[in-house]
Protein backbone atom coordinates (compact mmCIF):
# COMPACT_ATOMS: atom_id res chain seq x y z
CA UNK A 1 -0.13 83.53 -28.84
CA UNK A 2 0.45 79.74 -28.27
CA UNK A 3 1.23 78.21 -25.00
CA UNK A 4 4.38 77.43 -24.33
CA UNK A 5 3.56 73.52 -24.18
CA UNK A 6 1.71 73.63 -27.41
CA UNK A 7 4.80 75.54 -28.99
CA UNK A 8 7.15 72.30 -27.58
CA UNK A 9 4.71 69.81 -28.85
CA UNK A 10 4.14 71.85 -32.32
CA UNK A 11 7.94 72.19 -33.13
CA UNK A 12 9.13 68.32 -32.28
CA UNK A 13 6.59 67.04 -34.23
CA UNK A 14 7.95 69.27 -36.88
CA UNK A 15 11.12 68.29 -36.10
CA UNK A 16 10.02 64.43 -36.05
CA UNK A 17 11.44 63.71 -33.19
CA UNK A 18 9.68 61.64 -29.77
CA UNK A 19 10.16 63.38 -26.73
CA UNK A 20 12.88 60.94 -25.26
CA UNK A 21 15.11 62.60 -28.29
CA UNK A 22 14.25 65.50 -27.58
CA UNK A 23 15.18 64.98 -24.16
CA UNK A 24 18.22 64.09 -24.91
CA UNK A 25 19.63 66.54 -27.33
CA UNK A 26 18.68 69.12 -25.17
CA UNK A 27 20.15 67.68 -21.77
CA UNK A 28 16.74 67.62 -20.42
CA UNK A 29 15.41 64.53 -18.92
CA UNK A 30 12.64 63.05 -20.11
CA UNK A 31 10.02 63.48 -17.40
CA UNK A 32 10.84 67.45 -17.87
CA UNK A 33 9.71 67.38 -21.47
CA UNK A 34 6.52 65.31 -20.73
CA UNK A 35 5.77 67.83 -18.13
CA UNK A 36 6.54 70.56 -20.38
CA UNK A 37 4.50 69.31 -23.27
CA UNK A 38 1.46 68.36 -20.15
CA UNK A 39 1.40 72.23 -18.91
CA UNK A 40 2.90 71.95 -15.85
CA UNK A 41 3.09 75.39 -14.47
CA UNK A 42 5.90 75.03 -12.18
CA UNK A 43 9.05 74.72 -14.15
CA UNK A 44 12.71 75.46 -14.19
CA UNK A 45 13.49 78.63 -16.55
CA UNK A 46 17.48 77.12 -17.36
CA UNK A 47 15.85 74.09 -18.61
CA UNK A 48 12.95 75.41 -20.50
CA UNK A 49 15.36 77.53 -22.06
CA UNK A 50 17.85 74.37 -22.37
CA UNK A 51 14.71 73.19 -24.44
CA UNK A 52 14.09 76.22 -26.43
CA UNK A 53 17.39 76.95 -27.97
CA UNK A 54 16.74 73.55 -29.62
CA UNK A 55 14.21 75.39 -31.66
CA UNK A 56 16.51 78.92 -31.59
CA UNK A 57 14.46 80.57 -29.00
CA UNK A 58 14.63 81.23 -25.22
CA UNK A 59 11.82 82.30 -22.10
CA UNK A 60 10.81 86.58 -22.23
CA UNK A 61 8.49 88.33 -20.89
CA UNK A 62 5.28 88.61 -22.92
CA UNK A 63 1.75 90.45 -22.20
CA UNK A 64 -0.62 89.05 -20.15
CA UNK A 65 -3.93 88.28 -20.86
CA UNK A 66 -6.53 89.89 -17.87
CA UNK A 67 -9.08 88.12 -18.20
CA UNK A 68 -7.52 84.85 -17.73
CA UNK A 69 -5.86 85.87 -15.08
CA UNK A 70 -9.13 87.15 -12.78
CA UNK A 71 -10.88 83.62 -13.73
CA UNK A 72 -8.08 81.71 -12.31
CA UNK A 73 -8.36 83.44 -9.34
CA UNK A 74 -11.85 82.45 -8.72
């Protein structure tokens, strides 16, 4: 399953657009898509999903992966 700043990156590029375009068709500013598209793991859920339904998709829950989640702990 691909990360959700990989899917971002992945589909814009598809799309051809930069991320300032991006930004702006989905009413997102700019610095929100960068940090999207860098990982940041501390972001709003309305404006992901402002970002998604660009693409025709929107944030759900989805299985975790253990393993990853016991080596972050450490």
């Amino acid at each position: 399953m691909k990360s959700l700043q990989v899917f971002v990156k992945e589909r814009r590029r598809k799309l051809k657009i930069t991320q300032g375009q991006l930004a702006v068709k989905s009413g997102v500013g700019l610095r929100f898509i960068r940090e999207m598209e860098q990982g940041k793991t501390t972001l709003r859920m309305d404006k992901v999903n402002q970002v998604l339904q660009m693409f025709g998709y929107e944030l759900g829950p989805v299985p975790m992966d253990r393993n990853t989640l016991v080596n972050e702990k450490s």
